[in-house]
C-alpha atoms as a PDB file:
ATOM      1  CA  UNK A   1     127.201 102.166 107.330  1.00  0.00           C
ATOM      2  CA  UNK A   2     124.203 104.073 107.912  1.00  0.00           C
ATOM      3  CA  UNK A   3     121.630 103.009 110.806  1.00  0.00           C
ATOM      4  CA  UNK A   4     118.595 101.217 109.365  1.00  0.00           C
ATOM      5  CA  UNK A   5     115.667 102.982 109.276  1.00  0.00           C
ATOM      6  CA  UNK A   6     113.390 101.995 112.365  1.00  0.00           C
ATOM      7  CA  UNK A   7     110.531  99.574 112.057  1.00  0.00           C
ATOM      8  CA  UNK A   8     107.279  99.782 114.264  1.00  0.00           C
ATOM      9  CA  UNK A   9     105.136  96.859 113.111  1.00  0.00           C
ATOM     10  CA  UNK A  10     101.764  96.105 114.902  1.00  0.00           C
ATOM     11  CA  UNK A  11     100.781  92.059 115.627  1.00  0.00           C
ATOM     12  CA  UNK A  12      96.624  92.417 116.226  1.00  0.00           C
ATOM     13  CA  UNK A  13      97.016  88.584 116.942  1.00  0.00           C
ATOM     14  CA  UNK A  14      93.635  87.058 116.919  1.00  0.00           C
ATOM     15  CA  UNK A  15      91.667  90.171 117.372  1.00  0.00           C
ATOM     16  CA  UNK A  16      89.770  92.501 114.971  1.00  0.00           C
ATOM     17  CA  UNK A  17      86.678  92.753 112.666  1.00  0.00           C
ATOM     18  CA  UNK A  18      85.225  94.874 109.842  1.00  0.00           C
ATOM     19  CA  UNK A  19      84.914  97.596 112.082  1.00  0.00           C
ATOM     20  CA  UNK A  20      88.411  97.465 113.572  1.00  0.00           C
ATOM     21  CA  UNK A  21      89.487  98.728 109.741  1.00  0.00           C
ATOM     22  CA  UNK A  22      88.708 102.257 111.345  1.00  0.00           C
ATOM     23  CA  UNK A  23      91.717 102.097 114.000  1.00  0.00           C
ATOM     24  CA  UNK A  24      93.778 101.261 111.126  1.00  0.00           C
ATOM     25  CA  UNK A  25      92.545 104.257 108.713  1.00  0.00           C
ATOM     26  CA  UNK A  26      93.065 106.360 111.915  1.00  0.00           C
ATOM     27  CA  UNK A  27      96.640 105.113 112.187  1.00  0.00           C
ATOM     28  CA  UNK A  28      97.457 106.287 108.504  1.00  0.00           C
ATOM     29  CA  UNK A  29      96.174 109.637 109.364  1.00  0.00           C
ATOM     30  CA  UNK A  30      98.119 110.022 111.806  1.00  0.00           C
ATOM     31  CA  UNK A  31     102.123 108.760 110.744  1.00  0.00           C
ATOM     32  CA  UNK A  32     102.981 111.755 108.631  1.00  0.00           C
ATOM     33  CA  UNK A  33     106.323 112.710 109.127  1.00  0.00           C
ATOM     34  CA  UNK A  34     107.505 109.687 111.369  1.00  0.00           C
ATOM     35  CA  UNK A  35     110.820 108.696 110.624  1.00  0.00           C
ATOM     36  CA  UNK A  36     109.751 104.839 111.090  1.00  0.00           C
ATOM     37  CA  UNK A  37     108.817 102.605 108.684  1.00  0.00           C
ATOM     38  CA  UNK A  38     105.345 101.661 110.303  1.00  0.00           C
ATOM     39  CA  UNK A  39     103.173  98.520 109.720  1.00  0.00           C
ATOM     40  CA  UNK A  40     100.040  96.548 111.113  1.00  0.00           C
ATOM     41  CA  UNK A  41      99.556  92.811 110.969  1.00  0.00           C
ATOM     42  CA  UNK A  42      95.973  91.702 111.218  1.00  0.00           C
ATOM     43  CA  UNK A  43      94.242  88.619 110.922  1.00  0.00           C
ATOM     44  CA  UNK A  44      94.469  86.689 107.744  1.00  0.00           C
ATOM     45  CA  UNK A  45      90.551  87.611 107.375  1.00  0.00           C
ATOM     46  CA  UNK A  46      91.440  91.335 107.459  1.00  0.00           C
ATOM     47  CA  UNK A  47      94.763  91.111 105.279  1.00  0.00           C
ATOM     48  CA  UNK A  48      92.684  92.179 101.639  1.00  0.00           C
ATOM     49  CA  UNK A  49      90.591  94.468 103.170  1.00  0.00           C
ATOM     50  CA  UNK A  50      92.889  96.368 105.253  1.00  0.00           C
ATOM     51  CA  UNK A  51      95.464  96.406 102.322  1.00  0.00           C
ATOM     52  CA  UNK A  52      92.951  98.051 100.306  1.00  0.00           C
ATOM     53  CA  UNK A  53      91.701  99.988 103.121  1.00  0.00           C
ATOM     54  CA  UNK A  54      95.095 101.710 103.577  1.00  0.00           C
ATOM     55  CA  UNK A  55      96.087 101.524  99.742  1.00  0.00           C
ATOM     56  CA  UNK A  56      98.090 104.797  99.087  1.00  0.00           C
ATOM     57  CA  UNK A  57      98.917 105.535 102.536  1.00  0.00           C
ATOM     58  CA  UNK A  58     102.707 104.433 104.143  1.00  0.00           C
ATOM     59  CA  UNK A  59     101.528 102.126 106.476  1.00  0.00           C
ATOM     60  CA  UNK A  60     102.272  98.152 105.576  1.00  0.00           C
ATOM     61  CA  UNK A  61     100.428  95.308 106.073  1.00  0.00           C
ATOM     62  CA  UNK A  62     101.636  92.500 107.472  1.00  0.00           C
ATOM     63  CA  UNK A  63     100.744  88.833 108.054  1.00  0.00           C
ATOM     64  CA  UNK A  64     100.980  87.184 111.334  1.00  0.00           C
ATOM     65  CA  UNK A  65     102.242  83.660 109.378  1.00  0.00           C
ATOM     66  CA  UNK A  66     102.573  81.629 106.892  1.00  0.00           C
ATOM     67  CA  UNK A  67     103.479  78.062 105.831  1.00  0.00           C
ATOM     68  CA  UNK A  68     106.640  76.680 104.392  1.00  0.00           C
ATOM     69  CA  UNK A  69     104.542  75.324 101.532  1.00  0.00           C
ATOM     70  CA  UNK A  70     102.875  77.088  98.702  1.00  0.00           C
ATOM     71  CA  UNK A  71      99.781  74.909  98.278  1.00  0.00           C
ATOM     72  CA  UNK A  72      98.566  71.630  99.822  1.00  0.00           C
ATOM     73  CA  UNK A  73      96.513  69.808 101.710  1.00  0.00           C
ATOM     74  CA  UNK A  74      97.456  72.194 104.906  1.00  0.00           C
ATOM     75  CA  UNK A  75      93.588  72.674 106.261  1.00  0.00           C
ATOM     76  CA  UNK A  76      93.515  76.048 108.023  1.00  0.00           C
ATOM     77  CA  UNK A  77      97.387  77.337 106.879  1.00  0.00           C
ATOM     78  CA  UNK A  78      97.712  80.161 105.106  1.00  0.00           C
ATOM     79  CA  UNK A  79     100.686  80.424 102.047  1.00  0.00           C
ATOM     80  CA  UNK A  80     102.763  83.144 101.849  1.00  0.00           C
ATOM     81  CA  UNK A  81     101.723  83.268  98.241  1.00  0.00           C
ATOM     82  CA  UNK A  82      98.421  83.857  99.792  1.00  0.00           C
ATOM     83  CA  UNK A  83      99.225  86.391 101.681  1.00  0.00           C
ATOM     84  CA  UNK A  84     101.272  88.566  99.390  1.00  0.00           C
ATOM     85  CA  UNK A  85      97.966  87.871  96.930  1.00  0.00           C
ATOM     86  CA  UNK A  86      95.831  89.116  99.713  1.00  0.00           C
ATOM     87  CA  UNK A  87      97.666  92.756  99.655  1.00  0.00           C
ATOM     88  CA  UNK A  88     100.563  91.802 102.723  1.00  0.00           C
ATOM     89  CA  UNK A  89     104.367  92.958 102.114  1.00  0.00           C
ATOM     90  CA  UNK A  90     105.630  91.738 105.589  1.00  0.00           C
ATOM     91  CA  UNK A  91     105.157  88.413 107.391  1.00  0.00           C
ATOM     92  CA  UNK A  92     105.429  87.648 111.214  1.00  0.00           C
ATOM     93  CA  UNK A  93     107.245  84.160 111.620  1.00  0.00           C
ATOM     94  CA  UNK A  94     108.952  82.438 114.897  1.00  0.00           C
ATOM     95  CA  UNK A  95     106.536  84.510 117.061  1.00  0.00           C
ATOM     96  CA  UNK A  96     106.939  82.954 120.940  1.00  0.00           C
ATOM     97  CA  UNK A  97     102.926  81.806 120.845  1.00  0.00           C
ATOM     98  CA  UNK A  98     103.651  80.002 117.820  1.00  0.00           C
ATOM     99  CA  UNK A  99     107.110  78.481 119.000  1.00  0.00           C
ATOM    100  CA  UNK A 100     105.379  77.580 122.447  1.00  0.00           C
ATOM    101  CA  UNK A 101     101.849  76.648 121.327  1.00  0.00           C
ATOM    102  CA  UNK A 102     102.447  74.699 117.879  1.00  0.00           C
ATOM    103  CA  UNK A 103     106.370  73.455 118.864  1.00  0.00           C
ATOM    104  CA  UNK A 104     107.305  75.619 115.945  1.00  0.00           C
ATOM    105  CA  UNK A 105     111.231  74.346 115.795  1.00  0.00           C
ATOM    106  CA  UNK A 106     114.058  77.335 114.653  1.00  0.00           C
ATOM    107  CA  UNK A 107     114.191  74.679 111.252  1.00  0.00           C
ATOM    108  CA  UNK A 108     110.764  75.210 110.721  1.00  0.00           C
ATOM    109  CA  UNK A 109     111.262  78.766 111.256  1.00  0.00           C
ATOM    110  CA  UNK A 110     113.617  79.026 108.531  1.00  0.00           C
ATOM    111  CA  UNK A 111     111.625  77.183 106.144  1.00  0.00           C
ATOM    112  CA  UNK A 112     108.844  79.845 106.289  1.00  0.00           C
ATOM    113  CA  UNK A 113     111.221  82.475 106.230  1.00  0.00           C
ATOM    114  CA  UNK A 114     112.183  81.286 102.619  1.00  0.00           C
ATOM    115  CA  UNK A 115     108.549  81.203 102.149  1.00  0.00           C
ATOM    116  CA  UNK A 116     108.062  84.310 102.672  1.00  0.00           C
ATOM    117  CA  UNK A 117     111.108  85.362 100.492  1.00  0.00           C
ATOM    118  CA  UNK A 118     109.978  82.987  97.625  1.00  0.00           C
ATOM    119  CA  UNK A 119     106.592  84.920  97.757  1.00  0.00           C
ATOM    120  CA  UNK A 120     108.297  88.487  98.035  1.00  0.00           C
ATOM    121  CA  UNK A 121     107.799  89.120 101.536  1.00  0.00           C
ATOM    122  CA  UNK A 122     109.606  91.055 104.315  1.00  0.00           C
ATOM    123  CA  UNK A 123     110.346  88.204 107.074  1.00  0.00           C
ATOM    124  CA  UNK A 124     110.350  89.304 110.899  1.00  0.00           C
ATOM    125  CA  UNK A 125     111.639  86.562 112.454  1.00  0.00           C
ATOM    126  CA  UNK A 126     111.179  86.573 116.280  1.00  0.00           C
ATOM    127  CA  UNK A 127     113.736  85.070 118.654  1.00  0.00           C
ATOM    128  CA  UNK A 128     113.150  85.434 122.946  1.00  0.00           C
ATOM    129  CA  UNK A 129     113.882  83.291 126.055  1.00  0.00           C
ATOM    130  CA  UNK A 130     111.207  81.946 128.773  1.00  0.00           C
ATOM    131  CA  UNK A 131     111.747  83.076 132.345  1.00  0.00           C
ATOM    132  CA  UNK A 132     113.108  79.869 133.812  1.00  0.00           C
ATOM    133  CA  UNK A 133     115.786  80.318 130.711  1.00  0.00           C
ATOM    134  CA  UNK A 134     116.573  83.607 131.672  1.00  0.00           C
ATOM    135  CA  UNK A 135     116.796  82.868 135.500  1.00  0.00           C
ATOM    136  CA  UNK A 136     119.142  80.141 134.919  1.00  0.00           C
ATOM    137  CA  UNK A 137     121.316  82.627 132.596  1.00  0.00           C
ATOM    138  CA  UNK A 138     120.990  81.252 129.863  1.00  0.00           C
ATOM    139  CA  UNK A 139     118.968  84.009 127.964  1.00  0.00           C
ATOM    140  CA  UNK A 140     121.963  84.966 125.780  1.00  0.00           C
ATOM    141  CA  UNK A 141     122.849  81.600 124.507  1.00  0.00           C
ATOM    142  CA  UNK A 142     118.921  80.946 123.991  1.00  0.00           C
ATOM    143  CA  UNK A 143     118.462  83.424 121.391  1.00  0.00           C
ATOM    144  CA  UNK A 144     121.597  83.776 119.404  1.00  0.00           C
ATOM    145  CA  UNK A 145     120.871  80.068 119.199  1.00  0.00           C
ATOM    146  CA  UNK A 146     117.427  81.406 117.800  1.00  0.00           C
ATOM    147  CA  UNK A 147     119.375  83.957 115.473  1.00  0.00           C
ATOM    148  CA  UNK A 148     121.351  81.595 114.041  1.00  0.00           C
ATOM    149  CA  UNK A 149     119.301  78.830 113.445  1.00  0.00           C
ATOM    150  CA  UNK A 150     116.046  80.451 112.457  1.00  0.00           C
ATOM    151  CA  UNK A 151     117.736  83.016 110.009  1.00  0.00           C
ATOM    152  CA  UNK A 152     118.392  80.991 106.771  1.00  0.00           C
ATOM    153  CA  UNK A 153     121.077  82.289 104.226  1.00  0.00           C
ATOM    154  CA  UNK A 154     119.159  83.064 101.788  1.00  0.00           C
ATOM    155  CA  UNK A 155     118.244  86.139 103.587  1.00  0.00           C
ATOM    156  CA  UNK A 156     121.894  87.842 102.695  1.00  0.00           C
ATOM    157  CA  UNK A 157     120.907  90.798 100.442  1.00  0.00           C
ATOM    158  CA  UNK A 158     117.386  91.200 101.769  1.00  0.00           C
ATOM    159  CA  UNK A 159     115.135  93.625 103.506  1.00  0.00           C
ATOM    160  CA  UNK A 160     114.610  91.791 107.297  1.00  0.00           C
ATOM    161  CA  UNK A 161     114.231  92.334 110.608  1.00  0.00           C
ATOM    162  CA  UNK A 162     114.542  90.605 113.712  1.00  0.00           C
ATOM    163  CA  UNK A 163     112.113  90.569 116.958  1.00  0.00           C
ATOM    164  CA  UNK A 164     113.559  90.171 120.145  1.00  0.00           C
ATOM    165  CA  UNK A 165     110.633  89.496 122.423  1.00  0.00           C
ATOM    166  CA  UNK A 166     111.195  87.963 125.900  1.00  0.00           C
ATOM    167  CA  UNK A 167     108.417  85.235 126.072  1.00  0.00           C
ATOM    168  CA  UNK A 168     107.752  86.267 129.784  1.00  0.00           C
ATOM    169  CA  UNK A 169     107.170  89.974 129.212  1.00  0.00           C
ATOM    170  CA  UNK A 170     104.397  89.404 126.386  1.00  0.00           C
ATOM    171  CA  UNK A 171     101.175  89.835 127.735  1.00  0.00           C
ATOM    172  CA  UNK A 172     102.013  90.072 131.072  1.00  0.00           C
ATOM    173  CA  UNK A 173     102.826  93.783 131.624  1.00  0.00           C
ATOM    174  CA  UNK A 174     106.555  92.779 133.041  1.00  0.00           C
ATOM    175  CA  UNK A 175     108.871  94.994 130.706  1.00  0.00           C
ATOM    176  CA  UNK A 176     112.926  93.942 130.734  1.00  0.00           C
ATOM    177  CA  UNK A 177     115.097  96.687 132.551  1.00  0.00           C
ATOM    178  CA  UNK A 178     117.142  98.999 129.410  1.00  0.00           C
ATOM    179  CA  UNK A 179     120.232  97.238 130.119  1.00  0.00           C
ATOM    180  CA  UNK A 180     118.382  93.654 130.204  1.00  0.00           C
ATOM    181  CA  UNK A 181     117.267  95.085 126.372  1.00  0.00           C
ATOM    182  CA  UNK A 182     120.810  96.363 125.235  1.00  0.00           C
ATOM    183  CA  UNK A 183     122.411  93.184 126.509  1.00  0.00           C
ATOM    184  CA  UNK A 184     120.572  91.124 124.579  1.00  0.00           C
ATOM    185  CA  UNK A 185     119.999  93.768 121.212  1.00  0.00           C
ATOM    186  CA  UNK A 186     124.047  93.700 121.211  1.00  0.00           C
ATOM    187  CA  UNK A 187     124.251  90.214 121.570  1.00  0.00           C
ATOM    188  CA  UNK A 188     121.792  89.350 118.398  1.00  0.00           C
ATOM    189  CA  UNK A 189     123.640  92.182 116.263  1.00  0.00           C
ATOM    190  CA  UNK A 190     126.959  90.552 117.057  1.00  0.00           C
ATOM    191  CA  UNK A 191     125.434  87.189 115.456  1.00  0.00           C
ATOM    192  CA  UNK A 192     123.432  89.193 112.919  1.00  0.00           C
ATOM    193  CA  UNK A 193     127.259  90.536 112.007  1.00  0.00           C
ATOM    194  CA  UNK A 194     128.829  86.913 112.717  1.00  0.00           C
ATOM    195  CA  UNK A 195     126.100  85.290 109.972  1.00  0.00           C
ATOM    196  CA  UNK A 196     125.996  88.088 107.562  1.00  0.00           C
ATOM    197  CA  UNK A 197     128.808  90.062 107.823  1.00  0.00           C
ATOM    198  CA  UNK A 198     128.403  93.913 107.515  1.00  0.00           C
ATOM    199  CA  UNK A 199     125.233  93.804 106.040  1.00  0.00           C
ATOM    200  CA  UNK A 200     124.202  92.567 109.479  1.00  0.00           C
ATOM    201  CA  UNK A 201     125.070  95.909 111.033  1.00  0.00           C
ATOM    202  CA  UNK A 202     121.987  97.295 108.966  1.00  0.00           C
ATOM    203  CA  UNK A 203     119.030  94.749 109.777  1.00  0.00           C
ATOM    204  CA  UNK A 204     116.655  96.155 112.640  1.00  0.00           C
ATOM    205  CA  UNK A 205     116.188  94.702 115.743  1.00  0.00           C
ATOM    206  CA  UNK A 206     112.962  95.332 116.950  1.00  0.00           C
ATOM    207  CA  UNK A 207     111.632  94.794 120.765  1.00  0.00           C
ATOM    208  CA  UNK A 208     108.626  92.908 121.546  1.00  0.00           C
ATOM    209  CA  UNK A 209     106.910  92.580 124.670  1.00  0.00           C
ATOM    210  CA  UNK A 210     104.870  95.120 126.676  1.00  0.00           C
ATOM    211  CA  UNK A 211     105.301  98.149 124.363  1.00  0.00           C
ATOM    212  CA  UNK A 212     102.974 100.805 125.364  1.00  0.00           C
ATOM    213  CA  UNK A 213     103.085 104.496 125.264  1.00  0.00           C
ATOM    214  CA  UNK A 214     104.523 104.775 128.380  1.00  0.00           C
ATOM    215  CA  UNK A 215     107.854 102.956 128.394  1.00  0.00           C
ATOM    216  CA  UNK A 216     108.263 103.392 124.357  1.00  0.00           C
ATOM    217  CA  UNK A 217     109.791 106.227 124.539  1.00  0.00           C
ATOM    218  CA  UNK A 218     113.363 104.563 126.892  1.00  0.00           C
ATOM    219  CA  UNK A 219     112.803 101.292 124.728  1.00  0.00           C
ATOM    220  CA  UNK A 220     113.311 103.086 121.826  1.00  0.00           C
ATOM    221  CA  UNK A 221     115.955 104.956 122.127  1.00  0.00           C
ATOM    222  CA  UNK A 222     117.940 102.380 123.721  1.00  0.00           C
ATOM    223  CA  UNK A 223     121.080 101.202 122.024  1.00  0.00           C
ATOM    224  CA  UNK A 224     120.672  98.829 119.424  1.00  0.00           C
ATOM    225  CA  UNK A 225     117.128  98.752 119.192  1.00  0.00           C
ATOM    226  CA  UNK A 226     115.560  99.621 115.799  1.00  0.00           C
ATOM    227  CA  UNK A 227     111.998  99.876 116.189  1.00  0.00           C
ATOM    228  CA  UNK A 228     108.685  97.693 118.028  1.00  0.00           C
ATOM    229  CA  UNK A 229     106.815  95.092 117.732  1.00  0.00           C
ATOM    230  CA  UNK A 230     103.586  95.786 119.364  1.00  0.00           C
ATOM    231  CA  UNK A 231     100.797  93.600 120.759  1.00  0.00           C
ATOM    232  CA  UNK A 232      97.105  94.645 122.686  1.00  0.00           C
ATOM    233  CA  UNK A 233      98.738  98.456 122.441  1.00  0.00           C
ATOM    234  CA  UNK A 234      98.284  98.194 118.258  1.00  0.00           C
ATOM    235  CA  UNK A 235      94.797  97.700 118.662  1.00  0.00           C
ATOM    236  CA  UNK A 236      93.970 101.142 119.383  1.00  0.00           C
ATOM    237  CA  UNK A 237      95.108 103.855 117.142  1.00  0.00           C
ATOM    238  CA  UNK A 238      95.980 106.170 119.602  1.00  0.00           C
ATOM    239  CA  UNK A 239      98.136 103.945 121.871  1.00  0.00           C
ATOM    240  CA  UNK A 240      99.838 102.349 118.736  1.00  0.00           C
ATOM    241  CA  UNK A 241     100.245 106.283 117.538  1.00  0.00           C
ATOM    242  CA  UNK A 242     101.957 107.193 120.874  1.00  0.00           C
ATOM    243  CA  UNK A 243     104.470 104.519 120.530  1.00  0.00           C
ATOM    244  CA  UNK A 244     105.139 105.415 117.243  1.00  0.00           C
ATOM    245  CA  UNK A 245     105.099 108.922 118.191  1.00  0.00           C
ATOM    246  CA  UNK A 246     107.847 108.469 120.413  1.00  0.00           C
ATOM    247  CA  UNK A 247     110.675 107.493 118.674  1.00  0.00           C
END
């Protein structure tokens, strides 16, 4: 089976306005001729606008979440309805703020994913271990519990990919060592493989946590991993271009 095709999506998280539609026009410009599939996940207030902003270009928009619910009286959720209306054709969901910050549970998880399949969107479901998991060794176990409990079987037959994003590397400039990476990219594929048997072998695995220009380039050519999912280095077109750039 052939490799999947690499996946650099960035997560703008609660940043960007109006003006920040410039760094992703500049972005566009400047992807010809990657060979990843490369996409940007704003702010729901940005999704339309960027979308239309970027309309005949190959970069995808993305949005950062969405609810397990297509309407209701959910004050301050967005659908996934909503946001493929609003222009998105990928979705962020199981993302380590929201599993930490709103107790989002791996059930929940999977509920938005088939959400976002209901609504025709590309799920990028996010798995990744705290520190005091990983020093007591349990990092493995943590997040092929993840895999398997967050990846619902309705995905079989889809277009997915999964984040692997080690909770104490986000933000914080710490960056896993390769073989930390590989250990764990191998360990998801095997599950990926275990849940949907050799269609598994051709669903992206994506790293997430401290991608920048600098290191990009021995993340992602590392074994098993497909791609990047990219915080505060997204922001700016020319960081997010140099990741992108070095695949």
């Amino acid at each position: 089976m052939t490799a999947p095709q690499p996946l650099i999506a960035g997560n703008w998280k609660m940043n960007g306005l109006a003006a920040s539609l410039d760094e992703a026009r500049a972005v566009a410009a400047g992807v010809a001729g990657s060979a990843a599939r490369v996409a940007i996940c704003p702010p729901a207030t940005l999704i339309h606008r960027m979308s239309e902003a970027l309309a005949g270009t190959t970069v995808l928009v993305g949005g950062q979440d969405g609810h397990a619910e297509a309407s209701g009286a959910f004050t301050g959720d967005v659908a996934a309805e909503q946001l493929a209306d609003a222009g998105a054709k990928l979705v962020i969901l199981g993302h380590s703020e929201r599993r930490a910050g709103y107790r989002e549970t791996d059930a929940l998880v999977a509920a938005k994913v088939k959400a976002a399949l209901r609504a025709g969107l590309e799920p990028i479901v996010c798995v990744g271990e705290t520190i005091d998991e990983r020093k007591a060794g349990r990092a493995l176990e943590v997040v092929t519990g993840q895999v398997r409990g967050s990846l619902p079987a309705e995905l079989a037959g889809t277009t997915f990919s999964v984040a692997y994003e080690p909770v104490w590397a986000i933000g914080t400039g710490l960056t896993p060592t390769t073989p930390e990476i590989e250990e764990v990219h191998r360990a998801i594929r095997a599950t990926l493989v275990e849940k949907f048997g050799e269609a598994g072998k051709s669903v992206p695995i994506l790293y997430g946590g401290s991608v920048k220009p600098a290191n990009a380039a021995e993340i992602l050519h590392a074994d098993e991993v497909g791609g990047a999912l990219v915080g505060g280095a997204s922001l700016k077109a020319a960081d997010f271009l140099g990741i992108i750039r070095a695949l």
